[in-house]
Every structure is written in structure tokens, then in C-alpha cells.
N, C-alpha and C. Protein backbone atom coordinates (compact mmCIF):
# COMPACT_ATOMS: atom_id res chain seq x y z
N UNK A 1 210.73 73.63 172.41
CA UNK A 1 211.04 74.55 171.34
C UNK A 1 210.00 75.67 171.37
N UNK A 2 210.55 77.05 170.82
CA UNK A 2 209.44 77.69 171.13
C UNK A 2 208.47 77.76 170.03
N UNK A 3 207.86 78.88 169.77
CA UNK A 3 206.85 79.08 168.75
C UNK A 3 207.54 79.80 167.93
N UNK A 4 208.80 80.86 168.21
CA UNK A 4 209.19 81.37 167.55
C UNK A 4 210.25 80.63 166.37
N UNK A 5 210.92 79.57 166.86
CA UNK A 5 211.99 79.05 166.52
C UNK A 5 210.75 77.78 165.90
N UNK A 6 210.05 77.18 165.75
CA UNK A 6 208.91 76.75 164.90
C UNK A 6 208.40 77.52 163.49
N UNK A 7 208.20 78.47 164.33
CA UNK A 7 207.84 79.69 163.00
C UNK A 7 208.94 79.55 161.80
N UNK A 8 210.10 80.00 162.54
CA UNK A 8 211.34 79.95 161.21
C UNK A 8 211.46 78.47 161.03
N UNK A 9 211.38 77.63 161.13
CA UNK A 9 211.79 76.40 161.01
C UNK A 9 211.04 75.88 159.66
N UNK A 10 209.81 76.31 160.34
CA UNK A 10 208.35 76.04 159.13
C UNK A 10 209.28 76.75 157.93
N UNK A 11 208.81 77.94 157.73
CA UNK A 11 209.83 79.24 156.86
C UNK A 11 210.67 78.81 156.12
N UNK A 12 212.06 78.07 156.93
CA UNK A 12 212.80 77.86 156.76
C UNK A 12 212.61 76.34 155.82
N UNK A 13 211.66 75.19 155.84
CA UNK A 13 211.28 74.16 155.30
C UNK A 13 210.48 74.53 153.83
N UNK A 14 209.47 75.91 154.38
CA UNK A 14 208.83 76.07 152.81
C UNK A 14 209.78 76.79 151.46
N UNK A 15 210.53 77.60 152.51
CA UNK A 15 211.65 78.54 151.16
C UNK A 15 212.48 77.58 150.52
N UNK A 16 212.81 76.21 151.55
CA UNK A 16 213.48 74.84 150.49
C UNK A 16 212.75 74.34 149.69
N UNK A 17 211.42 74.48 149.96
CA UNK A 17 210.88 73.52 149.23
C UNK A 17 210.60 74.32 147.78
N UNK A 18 210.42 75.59 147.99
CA UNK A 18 210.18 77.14 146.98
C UNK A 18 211.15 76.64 145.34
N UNK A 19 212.80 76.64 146.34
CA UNK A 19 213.80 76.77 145.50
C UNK A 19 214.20 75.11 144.96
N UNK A 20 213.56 74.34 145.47
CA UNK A 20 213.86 72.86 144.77
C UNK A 20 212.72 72.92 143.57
N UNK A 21 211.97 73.46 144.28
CA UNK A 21 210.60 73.39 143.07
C UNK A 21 210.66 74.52 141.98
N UNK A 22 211.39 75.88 141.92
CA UNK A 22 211.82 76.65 141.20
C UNK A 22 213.13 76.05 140.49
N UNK A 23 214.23 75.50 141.10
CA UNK A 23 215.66 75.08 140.30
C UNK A 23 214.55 73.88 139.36
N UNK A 24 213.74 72.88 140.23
CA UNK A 24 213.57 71.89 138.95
C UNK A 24 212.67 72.18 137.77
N UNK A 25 212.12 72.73 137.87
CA UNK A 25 210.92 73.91 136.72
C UNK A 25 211.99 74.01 135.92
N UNK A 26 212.86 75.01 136.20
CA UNK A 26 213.74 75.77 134.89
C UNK A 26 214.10 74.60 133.98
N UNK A 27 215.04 74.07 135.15
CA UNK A 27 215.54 72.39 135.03
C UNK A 27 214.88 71.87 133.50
N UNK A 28 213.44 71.50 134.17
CA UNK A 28 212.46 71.08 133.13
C UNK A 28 212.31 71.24 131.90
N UNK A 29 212.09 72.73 131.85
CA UNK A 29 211.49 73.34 130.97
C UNK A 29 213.17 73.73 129.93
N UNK A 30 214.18 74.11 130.24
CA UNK A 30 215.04 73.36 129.76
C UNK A 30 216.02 72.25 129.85
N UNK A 31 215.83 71.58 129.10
CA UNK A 31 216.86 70.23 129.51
C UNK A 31 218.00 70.28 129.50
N UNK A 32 218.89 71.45 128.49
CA UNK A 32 219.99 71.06 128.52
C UNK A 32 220.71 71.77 129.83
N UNK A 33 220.19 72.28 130.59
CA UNK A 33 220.65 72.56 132.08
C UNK A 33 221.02 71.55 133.16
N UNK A 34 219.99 70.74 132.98
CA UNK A 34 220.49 69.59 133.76
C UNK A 34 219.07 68.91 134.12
N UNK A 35 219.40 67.81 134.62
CA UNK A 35 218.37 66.71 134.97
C UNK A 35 217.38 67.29 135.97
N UNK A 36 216.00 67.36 136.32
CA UNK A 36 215.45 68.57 137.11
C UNK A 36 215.39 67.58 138.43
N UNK A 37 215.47 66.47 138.85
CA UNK A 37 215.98 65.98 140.31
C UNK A 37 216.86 65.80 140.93
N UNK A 38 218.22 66.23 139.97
CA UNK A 38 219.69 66.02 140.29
C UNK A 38 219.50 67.77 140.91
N UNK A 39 219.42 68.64 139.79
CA UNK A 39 219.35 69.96 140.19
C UNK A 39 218.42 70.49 141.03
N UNK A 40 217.14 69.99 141.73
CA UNK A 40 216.98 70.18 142.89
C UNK A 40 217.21 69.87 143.87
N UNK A 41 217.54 68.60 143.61
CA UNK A 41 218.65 67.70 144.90
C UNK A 41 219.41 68.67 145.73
N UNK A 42 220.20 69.56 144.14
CA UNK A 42 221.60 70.33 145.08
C UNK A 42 220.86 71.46 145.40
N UNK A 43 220.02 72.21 145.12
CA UNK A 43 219.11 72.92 145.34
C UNK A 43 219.12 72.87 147.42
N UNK A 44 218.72 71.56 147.40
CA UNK A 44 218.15 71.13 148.40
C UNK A 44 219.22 71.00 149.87
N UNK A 45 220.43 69.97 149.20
CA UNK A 45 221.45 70.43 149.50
C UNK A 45 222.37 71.75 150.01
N UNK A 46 222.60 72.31 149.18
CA UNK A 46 222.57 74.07 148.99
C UNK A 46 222.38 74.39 150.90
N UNK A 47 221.03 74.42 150.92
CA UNK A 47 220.13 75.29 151.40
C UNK A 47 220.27 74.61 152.81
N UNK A 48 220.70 72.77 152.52
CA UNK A 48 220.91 72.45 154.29
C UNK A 48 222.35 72.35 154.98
N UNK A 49 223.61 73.01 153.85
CA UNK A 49 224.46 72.56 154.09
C UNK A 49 224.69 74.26 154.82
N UNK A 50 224.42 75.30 154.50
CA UNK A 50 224.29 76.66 154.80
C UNK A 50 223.93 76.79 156.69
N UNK A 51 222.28 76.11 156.24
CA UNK A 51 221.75 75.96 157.70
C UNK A 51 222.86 75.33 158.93
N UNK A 52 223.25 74.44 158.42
CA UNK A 52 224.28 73.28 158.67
C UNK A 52 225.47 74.12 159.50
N UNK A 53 225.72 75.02 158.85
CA UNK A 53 226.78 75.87 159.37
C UNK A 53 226.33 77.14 159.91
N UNK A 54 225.35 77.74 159.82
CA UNK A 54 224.72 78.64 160.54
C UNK A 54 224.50 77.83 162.19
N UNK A 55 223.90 77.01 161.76
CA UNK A 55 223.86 76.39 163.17
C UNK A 55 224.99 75.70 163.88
N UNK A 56 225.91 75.82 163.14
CA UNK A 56 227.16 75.05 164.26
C UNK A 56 227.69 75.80 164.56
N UNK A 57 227.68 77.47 164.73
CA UNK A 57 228.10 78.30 165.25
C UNK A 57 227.69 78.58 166.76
């Protein structure tokens, strides 16, 4: 693998981790939104099901 495709990969692992940890905050801080590990779950989800299909192209 190269360094480049590492680079985004990394990138690509911290901006999930950004938006699971941003969806469950809100989450948190209000409850009646939803449970803040269910809603980063899909958060999380989201973000690999995208990749998921970016890459099966």
C-alpha cells in the first residue's frame, strides 16, 4: 500500500471518528434526539457504508 493511500485511510478513520464523537455529544447533551451510542453507531455506519460503495466501483 502506498503512503498515499495510508494517508487517506488514516483521514479517512479520524473524520469517522470526528462525526461519531460529534453525532454522540449532541446526542448527549440532548436526550430527546436519541440514545448517543445508537446515534453514533449510525454515524459510524453512515460513513462505512458510503466508503463501501465508493470502493466497489
Amino acid at each position: 500500500m502506498s503512503s498515499l493511500a495510508l494517508a487517506v485511510l488514516l483521514l479517512l478513520v479520524l473524520v469517522t471518528l470526528l462525526l461519531a464523537g460529534g453525532i454522540g455529544y449532541v446526542a448527549h447533551r440532548h436526550p430527546a434526539l436519541a440514545v448517543p451510542i445508537t446515534a453514533a453507531g449510525m454515524a459510524v455506519a453512515l460513513v462505512l457504508t458510503c466508503v463501501g460503495l465508493i470502493g466497489a466501483r
